[in-house]
C-alpha atoms as a PDB file:
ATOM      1  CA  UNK A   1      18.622  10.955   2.473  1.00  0.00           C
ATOM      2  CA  UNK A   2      17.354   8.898   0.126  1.00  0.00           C
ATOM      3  CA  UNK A   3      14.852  11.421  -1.358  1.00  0.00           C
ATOM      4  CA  UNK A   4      14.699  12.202  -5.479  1.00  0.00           C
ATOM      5  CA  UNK A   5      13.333  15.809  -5.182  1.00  0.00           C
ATOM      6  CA  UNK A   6      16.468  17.697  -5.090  1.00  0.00           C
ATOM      7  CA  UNK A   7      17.131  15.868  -8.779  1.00  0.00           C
ATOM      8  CA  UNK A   8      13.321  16.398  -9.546  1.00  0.00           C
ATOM      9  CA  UNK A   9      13.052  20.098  -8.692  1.00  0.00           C
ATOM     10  CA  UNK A  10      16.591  20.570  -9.954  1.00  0.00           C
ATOM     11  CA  UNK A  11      15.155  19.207 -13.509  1.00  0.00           C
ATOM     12  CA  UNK A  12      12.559  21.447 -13.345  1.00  0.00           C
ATOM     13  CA  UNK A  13      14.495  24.459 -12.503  1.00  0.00           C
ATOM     14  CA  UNK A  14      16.550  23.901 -15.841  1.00  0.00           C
ATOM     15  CA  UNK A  15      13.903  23.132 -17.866  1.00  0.00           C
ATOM     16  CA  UNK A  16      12.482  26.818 -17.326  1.00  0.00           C
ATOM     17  CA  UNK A  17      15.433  28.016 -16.606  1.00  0.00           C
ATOM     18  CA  UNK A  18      14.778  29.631 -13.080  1.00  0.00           C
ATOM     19  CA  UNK A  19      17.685  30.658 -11.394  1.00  0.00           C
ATOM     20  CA  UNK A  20      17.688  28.927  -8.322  1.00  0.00           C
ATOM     21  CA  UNK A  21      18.158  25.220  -6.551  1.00  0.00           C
ATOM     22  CA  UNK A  22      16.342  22.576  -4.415  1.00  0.00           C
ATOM     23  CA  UNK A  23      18.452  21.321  -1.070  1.00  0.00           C
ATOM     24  CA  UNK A  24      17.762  18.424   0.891  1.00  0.00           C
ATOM     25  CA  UNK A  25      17.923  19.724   4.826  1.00  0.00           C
ATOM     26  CA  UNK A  26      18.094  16.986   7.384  1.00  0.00           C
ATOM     27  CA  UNK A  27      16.109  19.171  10.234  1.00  0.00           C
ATOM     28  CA  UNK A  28      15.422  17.374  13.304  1.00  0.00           C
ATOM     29  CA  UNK A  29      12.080  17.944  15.157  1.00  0.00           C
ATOM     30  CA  UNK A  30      12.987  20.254  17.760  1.00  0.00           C
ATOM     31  CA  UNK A  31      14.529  22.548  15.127  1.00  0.00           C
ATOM     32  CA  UNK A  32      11.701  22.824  12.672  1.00  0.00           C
ATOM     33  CA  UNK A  33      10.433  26.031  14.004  1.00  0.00           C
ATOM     34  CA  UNK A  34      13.489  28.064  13.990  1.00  0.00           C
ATOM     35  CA  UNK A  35      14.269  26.097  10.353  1.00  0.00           C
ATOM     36  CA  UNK A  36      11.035  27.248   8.811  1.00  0.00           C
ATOM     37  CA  UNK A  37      11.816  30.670  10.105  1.00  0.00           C
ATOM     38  CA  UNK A  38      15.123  30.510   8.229  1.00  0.00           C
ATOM     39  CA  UNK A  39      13.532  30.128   5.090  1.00  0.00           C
ATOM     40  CA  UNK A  40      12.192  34.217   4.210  1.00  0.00           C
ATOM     41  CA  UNK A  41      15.962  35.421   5.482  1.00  0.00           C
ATOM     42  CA  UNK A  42      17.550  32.984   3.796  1.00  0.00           C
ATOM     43  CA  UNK A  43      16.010  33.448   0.346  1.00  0.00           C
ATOM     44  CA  UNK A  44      13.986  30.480  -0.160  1.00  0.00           C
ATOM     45  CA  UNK A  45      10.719  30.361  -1.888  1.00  0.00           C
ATOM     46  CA  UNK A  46       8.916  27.746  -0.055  1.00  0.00           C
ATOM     47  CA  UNK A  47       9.873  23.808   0.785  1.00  0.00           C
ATOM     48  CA  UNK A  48       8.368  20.707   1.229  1.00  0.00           C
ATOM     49  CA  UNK A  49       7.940  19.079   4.889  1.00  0.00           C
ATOM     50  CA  UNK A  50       8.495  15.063   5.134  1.00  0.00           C
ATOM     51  CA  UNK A  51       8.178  12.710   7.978  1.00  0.00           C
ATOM     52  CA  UNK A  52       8.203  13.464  10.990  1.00  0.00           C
ATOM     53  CA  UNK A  53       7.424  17.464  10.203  1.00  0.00           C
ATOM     54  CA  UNK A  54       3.729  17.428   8.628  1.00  0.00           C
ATOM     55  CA  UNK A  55       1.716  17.610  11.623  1.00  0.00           C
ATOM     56  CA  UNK A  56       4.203  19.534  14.166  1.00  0.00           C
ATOM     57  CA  UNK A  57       4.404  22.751  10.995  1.00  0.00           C
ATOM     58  CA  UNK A  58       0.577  23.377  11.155  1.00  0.00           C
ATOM     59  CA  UNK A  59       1.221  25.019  14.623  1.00  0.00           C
ATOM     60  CA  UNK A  60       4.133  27.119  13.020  1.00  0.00           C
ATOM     61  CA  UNK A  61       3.489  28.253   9.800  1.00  0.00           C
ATOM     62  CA  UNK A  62       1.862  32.172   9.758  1.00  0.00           C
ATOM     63  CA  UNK A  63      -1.474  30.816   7.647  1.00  0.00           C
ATOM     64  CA  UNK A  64      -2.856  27.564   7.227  1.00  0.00           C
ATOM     65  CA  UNK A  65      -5.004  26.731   3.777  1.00  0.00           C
ATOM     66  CA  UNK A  66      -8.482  24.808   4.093  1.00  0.00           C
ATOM     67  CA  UNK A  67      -6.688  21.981   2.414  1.00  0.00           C
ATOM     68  CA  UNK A  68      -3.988  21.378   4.692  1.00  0.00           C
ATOM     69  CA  UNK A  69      -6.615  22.055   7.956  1.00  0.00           C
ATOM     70  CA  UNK A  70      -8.642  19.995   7.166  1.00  0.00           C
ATOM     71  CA  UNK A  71      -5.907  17.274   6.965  1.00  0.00           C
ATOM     72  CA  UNK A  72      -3.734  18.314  10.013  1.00  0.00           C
ATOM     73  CA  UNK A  73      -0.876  17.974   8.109  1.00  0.00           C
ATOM     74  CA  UNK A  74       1.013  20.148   5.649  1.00  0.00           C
ATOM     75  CA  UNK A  75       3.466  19.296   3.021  1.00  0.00           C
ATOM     76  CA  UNK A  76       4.134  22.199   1.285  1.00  0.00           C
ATOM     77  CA  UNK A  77       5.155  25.657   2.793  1.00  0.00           C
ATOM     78  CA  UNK A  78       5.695  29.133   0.919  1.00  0.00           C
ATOM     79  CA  UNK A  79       7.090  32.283   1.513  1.00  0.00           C
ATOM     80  CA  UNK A  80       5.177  35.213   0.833  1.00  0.00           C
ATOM     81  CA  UNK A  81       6.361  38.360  -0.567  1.00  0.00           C
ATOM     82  CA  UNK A  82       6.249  39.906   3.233  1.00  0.00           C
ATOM     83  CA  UNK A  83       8.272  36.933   4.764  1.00  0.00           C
ATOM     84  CA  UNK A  84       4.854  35.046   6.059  1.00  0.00           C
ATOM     85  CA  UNK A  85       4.793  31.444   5.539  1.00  0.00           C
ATOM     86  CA  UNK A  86       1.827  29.930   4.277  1.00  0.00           C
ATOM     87  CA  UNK A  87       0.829  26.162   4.228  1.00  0.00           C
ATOM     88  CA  UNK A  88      -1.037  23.993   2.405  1.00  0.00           C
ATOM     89  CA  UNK A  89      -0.425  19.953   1.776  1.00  0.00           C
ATOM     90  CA  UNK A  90       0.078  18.841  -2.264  1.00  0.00           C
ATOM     91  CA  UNK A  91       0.069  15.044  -0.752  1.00  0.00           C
ATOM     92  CA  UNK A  92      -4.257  14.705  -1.347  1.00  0.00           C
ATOM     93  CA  UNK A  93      -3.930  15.876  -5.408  1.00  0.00           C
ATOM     94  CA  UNK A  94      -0.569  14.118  -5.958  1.00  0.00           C
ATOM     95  CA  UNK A  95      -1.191  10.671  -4.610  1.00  0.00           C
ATOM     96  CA  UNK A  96      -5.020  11.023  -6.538  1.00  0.00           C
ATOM     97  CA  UNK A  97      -3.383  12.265 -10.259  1.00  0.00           C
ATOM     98  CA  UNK A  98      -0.596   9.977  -9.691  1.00  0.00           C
ATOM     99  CA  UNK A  99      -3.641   6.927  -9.477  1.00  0.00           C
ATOM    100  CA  UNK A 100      -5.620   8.149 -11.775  1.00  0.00           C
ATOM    101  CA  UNK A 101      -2.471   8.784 -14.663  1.00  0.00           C
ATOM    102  CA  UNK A 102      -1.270   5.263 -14.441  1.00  0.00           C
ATOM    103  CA  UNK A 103      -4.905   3.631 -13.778  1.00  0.00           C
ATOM    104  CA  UNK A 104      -7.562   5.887 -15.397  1.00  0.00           C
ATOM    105  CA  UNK A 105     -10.144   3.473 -14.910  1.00  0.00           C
ATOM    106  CA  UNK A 106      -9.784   3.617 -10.590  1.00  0.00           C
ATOM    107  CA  UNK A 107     -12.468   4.482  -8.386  1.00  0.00           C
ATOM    108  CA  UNK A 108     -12.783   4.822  -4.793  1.00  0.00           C
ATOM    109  CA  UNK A 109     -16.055   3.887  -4.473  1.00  0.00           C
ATOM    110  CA  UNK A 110     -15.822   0.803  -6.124  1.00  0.00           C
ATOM    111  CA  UNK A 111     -15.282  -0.885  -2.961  1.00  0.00           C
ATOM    112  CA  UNK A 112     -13.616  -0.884   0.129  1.00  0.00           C
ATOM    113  CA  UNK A 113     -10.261   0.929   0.829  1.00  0.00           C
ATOM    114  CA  UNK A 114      -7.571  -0.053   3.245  1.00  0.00           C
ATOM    115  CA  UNK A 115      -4.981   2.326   4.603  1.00  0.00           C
ATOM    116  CA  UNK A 116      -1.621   1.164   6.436  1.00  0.00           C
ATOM    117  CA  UNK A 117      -0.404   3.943   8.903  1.00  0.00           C
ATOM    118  CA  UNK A 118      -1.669   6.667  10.559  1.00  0.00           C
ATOM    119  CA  UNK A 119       0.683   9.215  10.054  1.00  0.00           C
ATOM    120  CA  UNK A 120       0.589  12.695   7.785  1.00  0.00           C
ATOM    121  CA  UNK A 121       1.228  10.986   4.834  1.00  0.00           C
ATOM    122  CA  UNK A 122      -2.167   8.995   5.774  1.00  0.00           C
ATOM    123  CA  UNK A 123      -3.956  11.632   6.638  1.00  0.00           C
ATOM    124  CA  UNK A 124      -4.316  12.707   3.265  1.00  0.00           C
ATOM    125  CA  UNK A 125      -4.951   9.762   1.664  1.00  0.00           C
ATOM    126  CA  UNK A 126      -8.044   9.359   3.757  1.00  0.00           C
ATOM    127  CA  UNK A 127      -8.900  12.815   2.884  1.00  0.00           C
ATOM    128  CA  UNK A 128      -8.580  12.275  -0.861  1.00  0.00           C
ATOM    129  CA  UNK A 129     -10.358   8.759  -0.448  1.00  0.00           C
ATOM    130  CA  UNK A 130     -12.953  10.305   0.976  1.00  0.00           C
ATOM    131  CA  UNK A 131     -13.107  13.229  -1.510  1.00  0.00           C
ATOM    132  CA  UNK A 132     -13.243  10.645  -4.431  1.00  0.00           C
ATOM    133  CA  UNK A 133     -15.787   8.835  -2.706  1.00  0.00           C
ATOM    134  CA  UNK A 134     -15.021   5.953  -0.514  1.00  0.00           C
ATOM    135  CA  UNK A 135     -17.651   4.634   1.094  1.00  0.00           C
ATOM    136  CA  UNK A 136     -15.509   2.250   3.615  1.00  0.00           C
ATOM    137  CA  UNK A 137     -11.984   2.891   4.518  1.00  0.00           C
ATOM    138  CA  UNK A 138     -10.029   0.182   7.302  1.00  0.00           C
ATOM    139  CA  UNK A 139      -7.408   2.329   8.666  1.00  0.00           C
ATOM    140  CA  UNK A 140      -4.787   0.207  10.638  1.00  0.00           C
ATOM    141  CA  UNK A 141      -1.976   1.433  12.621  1.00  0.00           C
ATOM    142  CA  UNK A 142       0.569  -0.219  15.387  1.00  0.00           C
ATOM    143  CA  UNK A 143      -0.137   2.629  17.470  1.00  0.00           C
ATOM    144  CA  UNK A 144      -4.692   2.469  17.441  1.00  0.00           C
ATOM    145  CA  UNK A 145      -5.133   5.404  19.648  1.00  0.00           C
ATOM    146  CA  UNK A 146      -3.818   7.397  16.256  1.00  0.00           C
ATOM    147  CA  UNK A 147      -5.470   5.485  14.087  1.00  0.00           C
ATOM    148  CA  UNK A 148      -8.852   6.295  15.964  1.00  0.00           C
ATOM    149  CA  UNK A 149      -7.711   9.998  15.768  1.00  0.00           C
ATOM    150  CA  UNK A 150      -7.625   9.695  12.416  1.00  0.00           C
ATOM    151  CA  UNK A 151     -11.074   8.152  11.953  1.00  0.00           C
ATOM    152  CA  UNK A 152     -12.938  10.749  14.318  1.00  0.00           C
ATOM    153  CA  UNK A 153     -11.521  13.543  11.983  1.00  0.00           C
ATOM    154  CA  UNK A 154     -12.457  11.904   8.931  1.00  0.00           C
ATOM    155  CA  UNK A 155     -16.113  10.628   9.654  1.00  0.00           C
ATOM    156  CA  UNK A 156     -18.322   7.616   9.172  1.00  0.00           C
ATOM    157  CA  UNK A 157     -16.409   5.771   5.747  1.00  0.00           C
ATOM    158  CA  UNK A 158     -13.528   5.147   8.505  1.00  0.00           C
ATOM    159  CA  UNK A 159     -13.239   2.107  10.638  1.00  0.00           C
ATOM    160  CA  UNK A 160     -10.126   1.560  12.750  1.00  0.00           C
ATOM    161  CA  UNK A 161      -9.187  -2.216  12.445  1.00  0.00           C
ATOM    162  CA  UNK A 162      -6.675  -3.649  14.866  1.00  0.00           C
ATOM    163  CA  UNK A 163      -3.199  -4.159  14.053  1.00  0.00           C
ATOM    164  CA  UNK A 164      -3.315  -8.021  14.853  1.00  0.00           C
ATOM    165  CA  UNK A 165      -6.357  -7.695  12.344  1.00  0.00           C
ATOM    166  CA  UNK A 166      -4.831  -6.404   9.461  1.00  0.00           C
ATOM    167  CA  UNK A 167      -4.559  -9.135   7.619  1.00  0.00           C
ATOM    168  CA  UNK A 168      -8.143 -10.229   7.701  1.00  0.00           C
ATOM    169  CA  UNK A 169      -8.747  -6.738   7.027  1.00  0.00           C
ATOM    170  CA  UNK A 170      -7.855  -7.350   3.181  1.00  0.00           C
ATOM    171  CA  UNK A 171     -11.110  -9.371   2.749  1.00  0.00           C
ATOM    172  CA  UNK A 172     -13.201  -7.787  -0.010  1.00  0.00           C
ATOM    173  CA  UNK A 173     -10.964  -4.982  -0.711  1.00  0.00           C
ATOM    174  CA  UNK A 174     -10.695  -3.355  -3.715  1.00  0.00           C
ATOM    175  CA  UNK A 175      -8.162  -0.907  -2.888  1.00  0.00           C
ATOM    176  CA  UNK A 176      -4.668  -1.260  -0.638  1.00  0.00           C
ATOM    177  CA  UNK A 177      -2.201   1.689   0.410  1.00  0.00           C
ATOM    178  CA  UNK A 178       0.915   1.592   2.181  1.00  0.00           C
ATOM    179  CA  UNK A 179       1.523   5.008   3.247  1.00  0.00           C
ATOM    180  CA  UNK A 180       4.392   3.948   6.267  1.00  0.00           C
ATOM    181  CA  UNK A 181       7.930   3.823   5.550  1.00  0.00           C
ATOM    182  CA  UNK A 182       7.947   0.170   5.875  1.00  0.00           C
ATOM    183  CA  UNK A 183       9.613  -1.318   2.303  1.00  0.00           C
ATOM    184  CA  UNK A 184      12.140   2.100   2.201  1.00  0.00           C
ATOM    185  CA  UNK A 185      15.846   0.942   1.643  1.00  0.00           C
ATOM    186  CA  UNK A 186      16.919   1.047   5.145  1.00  0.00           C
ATOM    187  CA  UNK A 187      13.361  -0.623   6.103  1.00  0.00           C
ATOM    188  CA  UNK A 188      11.768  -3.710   7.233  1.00  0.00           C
ATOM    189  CA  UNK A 189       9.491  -5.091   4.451  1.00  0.00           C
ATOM    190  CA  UNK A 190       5.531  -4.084   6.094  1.00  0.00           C
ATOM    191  CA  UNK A 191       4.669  -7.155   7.520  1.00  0.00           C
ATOM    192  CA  UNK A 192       1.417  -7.690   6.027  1.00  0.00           C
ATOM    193  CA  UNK A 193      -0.282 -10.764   4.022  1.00  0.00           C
ATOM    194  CA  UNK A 194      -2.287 -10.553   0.883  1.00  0.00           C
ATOM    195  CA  UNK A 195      -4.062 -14.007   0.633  1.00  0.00           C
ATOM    196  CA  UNK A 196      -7.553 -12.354   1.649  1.00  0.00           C
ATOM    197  CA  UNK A 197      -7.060  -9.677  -1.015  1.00  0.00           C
ATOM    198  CA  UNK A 198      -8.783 -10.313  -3.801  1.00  0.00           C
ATOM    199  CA  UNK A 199      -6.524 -10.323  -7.239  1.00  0.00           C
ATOM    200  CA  UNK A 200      -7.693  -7.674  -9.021  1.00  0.00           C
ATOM    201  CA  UNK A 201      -7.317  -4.886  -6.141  1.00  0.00           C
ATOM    202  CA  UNK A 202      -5.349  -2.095  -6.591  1.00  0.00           C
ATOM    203  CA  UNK A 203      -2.466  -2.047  -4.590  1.00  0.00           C
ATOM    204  CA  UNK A 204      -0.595   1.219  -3.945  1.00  0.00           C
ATOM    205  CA  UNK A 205       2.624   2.017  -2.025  1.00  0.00           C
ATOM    206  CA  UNK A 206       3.868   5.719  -1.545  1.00  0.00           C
ATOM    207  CA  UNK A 207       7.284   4.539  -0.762  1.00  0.00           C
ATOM    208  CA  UNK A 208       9.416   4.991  -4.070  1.00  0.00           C
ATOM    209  CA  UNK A 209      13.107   3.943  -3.088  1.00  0.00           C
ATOM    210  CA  UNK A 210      12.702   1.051  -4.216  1.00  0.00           C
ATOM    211  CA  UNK A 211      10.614   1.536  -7.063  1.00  0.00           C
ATOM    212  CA  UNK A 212       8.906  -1.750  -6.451  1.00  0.00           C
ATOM    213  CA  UNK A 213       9.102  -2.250  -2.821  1.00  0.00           C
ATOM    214  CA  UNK A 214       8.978  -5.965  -1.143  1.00  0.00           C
ATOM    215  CA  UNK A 215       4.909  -5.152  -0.952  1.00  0.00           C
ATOM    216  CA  UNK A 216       4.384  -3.883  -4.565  1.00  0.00           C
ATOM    217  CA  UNK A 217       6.617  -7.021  -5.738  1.00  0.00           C
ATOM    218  CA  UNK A 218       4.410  -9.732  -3.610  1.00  0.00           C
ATOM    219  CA  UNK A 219       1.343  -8.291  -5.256  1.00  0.00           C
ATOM    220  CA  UNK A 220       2.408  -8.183  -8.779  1.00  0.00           C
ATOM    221  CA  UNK A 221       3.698 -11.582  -8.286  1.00  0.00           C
ATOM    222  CA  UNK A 222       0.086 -12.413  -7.282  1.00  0.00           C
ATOM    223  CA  UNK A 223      -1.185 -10.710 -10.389  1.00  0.00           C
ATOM    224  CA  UNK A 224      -2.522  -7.344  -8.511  1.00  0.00           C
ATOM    225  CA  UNK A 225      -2.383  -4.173 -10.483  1.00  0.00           C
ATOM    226  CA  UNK A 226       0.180  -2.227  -9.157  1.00  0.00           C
ATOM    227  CA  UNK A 227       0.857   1.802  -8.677  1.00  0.00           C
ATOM    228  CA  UNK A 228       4.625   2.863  -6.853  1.00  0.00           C
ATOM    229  CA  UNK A 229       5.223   5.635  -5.377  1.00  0.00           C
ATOM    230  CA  UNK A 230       7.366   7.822  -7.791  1.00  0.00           C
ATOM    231  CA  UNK A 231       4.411   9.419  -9.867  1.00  0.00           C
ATOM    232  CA  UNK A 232       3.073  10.768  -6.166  1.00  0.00           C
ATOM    233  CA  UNK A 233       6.100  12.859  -5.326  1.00  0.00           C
ATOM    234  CA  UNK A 234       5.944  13.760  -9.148  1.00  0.00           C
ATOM    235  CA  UNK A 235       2.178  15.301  -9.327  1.00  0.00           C
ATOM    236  CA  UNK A 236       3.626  16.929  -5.571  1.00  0.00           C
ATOM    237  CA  UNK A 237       6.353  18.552  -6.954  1.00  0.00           C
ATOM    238  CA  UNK A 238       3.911  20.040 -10.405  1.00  0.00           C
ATOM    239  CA  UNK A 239       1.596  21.459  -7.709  1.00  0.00           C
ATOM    240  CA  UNK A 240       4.688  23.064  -5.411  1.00  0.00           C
ATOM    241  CA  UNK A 241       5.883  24.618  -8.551  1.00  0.00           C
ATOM    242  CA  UNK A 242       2.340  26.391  -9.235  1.00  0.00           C
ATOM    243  CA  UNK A 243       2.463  27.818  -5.478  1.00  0.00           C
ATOM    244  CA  UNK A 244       5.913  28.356  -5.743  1.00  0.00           C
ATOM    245  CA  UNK A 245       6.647  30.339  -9.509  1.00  0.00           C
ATOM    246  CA  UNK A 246       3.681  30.335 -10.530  1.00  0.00           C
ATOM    247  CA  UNK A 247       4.822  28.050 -13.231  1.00  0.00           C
ATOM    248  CA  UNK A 248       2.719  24.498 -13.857  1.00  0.00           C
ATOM    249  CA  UNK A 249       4.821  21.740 -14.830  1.00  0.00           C
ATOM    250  CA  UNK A 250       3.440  18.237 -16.183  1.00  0.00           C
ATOM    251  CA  UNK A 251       4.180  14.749 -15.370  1.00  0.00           C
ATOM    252  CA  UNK A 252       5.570  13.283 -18.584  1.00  0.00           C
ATOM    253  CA  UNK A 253       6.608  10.325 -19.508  1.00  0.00           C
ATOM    254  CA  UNK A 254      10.005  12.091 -20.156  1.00  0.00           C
ATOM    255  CA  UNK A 255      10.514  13.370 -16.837  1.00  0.00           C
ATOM    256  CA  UNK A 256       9.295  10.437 -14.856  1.00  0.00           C
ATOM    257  CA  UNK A 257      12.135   8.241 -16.992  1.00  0.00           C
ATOM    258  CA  UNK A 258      14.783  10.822 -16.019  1.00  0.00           C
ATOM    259  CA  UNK A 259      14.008  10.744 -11.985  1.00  0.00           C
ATOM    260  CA  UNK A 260      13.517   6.662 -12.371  1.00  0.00           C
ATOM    261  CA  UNK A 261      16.739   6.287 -13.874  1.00  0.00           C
ATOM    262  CA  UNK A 262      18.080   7.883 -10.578  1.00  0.00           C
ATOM    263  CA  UNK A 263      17.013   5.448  -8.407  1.00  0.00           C
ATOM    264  CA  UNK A 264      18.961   2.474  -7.754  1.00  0.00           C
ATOM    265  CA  UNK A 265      17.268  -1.184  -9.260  1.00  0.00           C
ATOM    266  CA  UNK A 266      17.469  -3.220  -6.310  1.00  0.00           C
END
């Protein structure tokens, strides 16, 4: 409910002028199937998949991209010209573009990574870690048994720290993601403290409502560079609109003031 794509997509369907419109539908886990089924007969072109649906949809969907297999999680779904629906996940290129726009300089091999969560949304950040070239990721999660999921899929770069550990687990890091919904409006802050991580780590949130959650504002308060999660969904929604229209937006500095100016300052 809180989600900025409808006025993101929306934008982008004016701007080249497409007749159509992007809809928010709450869909509860036990309907996703016969929602995703919904989409060819009702008209739709494609849609993106949030929490909880990532993982579940790779079961449903007619054809599965390397991308999104690889993962075990898609984010993105389109409908073919014969009603098929084909997946793939835009989370791996947007959360990397939306780094690399707003902090050119970043590497992930410039020492270690650690990942909060273990859900879809992590999954690909591990995956695009990995593909930039991490060399050590900490993944931590309340639930380990996922978190060690995770790490068997992903190979050797990822240790599974405990959850009581976490906080150690900021020793030496150079890079920090939040990818749970802990910080969202309607959230607990993440419980997590940052005197072991050094000051000049990157720290990166994927939550975007708020713009600077309670983790992004305890780091820049400590003088960590900062990246929020707006420019991911963003670089997401360029890359849906290439699958979807065959039409490749950009991420402007125009566009990202019009969807910040949406979202509410505290």
């Amino acid at each position: 409910m809180h989600s900025r794509s409808p006025a993101l997509h929306n934008y982008f369907f004016k701007q080249y002028r497409v007749a159509g419109t992007y809809v928010p539908l709450a869909i509860r886990p036990e309907g996703l199937e016969a929602a995703l089924r919904a989409l060819a007969p009702l008209g739709f072109a494609g849609c993106n998949l949030t929490i909880p649906h990532k993982e579940r949809a790779i079961a449903i969907v007619d054809e599965v991209d390397a991308l999104a297999r690889a993962i075990g999680a898609i984010s993105c779904v389109v409908v073919r010209p014969d009603g098929s629906l084909w997946g793939t996940n835009n989370d791996v290129h947007g959360f990397a573009r939306n780094i690399l726009q707003q902090r050119p300089a970043w590497r992930a091999d410039e020492g270690p990574a650690v990942v909060i969560g273990a859900g879809g949304g992590a999954r690909a950040i591990v995956y695009s870690l990995v593909d930039h070239g991490a060399r050590e990721i900490r993944l931590t999660n309340r639930t380990r048994e996922r978190a060690e999921t995770v790490a068997r899929e992903f190979g050797s770069a990822v240790h599974v720290v405990n959850w009581d550990d976490r906080h150690r687990a900021l020793d030496g890091a150079a890079t920090l993601v939040n990818t749970t919904s802990q910080g969202m409006v309607g959230q607990l802050p993440l419980d997590l403290d940052l005197a072991k991580l050094p000051a000049n780590a990157l720290v990166i949130d994927i939550v975007y409502i708020p713009l600077e959650t309670p983790l992004l504002a305890a780091a820049r308060r400590r003088g960590n560079p900062t990246v929020d999660g707006l420019g991911m969904l963003l670089h997401q929604a360029c890359i849906a609109w290439k699958y979807w229209f065959n039409i490749d937006p950009e991420v402007t500095a125009g566009l990202r003031a019009t969807i910040e100016a949406t979202i509410p300052k505290s």
